[in-house]
N, C-alpha and C. Protein backbone atom coordinates (compact mmCIF):
# COMPACT_ATOMS: atom_id res chain seq x y z
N UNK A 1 -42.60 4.72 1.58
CA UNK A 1 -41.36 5.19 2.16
C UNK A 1 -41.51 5.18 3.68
N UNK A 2 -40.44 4.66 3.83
CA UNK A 2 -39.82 4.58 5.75
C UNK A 2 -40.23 6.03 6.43
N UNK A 3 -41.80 6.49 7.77
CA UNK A 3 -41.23 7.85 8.08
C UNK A 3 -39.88 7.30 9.16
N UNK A 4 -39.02 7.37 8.86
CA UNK A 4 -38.02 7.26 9.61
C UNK A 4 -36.96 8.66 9.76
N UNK A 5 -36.50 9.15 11.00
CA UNK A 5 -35.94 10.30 10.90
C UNK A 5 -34.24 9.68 10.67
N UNK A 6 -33.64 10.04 9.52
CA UNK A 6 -32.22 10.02 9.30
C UNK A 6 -31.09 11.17 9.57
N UNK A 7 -30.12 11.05 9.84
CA UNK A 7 -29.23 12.03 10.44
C UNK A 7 -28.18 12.44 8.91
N UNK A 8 -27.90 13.45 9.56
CA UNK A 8 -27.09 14.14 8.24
C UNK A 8 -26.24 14.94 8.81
N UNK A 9 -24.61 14.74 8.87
CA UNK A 9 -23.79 15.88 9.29
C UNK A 9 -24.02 16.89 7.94
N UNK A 10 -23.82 18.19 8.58
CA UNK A 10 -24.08 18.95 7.90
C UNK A 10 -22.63 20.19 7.97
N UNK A 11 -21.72 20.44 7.06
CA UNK A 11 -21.10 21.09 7.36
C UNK A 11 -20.75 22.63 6.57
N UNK A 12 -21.08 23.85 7.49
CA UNK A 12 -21.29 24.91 6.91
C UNK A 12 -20.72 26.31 7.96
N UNK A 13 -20.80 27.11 6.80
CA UNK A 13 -20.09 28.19 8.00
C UNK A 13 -20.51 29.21 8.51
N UNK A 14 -20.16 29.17 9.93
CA UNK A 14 -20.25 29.51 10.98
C UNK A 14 -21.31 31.19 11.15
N UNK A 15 -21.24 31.48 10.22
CA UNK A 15 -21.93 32.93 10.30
C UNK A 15 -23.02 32.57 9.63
N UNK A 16 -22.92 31.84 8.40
CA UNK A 16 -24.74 31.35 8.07
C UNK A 16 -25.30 30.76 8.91
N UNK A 17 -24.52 29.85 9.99
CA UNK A 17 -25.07 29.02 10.80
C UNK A 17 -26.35 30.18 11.77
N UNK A 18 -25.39 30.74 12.25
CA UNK A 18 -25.41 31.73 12.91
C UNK A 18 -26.98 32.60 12.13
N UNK A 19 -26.97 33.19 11.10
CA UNK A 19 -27.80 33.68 10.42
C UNK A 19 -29.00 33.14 10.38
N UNK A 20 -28.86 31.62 9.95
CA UNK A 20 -30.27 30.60 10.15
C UNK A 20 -30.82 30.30 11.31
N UNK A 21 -30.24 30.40 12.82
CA UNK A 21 -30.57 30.55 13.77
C UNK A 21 -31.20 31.48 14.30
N UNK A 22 -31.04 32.77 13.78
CA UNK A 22 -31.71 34.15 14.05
C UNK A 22 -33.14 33.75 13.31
N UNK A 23 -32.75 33.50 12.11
CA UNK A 23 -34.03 33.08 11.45
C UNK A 23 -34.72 32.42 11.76
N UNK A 24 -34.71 31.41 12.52
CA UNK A 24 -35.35 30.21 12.92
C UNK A 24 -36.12 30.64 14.14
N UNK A 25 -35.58 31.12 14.88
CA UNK A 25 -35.67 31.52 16.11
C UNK A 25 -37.24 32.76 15.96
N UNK A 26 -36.69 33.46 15.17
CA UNK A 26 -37.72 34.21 14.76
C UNK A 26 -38.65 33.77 14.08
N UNK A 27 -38.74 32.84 13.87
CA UNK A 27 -40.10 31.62 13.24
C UNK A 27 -40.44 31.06 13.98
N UNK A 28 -39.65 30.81 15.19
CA UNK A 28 -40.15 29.62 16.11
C UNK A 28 -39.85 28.56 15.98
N UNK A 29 -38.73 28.15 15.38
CA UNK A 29 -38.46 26.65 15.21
C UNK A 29 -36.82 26.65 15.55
N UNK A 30 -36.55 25.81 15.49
CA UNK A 30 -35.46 25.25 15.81
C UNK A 30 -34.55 25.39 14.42
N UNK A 31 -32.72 25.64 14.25
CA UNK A 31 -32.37 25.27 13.28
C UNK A 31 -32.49 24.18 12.17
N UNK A 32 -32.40 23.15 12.75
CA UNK A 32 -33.29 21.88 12.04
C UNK A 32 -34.46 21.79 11.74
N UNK A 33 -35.55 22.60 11.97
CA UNK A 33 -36.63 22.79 11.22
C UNK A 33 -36.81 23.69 10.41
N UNK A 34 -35.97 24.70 10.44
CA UNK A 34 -35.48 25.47 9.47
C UNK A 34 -34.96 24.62 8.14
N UNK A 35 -33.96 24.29 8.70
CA UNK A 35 -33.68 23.56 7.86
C UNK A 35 -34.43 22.89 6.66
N UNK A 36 -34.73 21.97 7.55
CA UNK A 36 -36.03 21.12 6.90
C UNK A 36 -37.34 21.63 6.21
N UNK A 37 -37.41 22.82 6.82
CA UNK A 37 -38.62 23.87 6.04
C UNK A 37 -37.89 24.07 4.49
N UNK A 38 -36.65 24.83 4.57
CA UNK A 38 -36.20 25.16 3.59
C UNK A 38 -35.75 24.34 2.25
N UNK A 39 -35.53 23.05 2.71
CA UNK A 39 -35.40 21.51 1.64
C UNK A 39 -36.61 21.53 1.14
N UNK A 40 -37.73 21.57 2.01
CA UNK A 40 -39.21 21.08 1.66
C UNK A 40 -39.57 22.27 0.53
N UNK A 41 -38.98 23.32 0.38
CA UNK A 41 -39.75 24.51 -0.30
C UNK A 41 -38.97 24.18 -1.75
N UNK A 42 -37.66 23.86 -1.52
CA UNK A 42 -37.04 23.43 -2.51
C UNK A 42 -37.30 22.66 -3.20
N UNK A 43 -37.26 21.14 -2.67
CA UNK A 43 -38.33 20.04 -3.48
C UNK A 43 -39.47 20.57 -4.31
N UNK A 44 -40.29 21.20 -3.47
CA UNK A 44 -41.53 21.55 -4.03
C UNK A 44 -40.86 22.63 -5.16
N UNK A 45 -40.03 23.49 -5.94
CA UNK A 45 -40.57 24.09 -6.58
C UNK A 45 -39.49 23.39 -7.55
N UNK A 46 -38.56 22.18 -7.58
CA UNK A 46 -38.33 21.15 -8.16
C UNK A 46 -39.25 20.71 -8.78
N UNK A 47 -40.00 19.70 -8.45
CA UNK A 47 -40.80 19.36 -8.45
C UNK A 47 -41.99 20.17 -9.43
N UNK A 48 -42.18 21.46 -8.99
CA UNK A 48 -42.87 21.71 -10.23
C UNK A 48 -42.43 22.22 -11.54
N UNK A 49 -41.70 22.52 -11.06
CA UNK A 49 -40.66 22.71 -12.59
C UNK A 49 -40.86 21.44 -13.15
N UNK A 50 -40.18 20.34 -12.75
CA UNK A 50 -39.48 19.07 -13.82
C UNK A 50 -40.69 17.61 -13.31
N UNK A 51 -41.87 17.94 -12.53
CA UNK A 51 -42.51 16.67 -11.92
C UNK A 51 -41.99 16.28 -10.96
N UNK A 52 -43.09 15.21 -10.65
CA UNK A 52 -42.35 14.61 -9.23
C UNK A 52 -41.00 13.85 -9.36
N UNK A 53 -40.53 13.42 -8.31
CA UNK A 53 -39.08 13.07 -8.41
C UNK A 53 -39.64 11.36 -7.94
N UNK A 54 -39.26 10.54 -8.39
CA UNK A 54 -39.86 9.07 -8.54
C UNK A 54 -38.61 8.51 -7.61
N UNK A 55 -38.35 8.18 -6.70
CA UNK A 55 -37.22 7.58 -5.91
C UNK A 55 -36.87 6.28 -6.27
N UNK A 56 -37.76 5.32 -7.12
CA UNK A 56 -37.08 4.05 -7.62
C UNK A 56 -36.12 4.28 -8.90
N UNK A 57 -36.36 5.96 -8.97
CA UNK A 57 -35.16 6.03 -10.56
C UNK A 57 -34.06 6.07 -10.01
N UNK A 58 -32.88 5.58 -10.26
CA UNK A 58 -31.50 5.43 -9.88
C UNK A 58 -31.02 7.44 -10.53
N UNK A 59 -30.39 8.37 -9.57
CA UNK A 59 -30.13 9.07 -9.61
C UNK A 59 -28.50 9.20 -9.06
């Protein structure tokens, strides 16, 4: 897989925004790494539930 960074509008409201920024901030990262922290934790407990996720399967 490509490490390539891809863009994603993301559209959500305004007070979670707001919320994840406090959060982030207080982690030290940026909303977008927040972000991205929080997908990654997700995957992973995907992932162990049901296995890995194979990206050549058409989903």
């Amino acid at each position: 897989m490509d490490n390539i960074l891809s863009r994603y509008t993301l559209r959500i409201n305004r007070i979670l925004l707001e919320k994840l920024g406090y959060i982030a901030s207080s982690e030290g990262r940026t909303k977008n790494k927040e972000i991205e922290q929080l997908i990654k934790k997700r995957i992973a407990e995907y992932e162990q539930k049901y296995g890995a996720i194979d990206l050549n399967d058409e989903y």
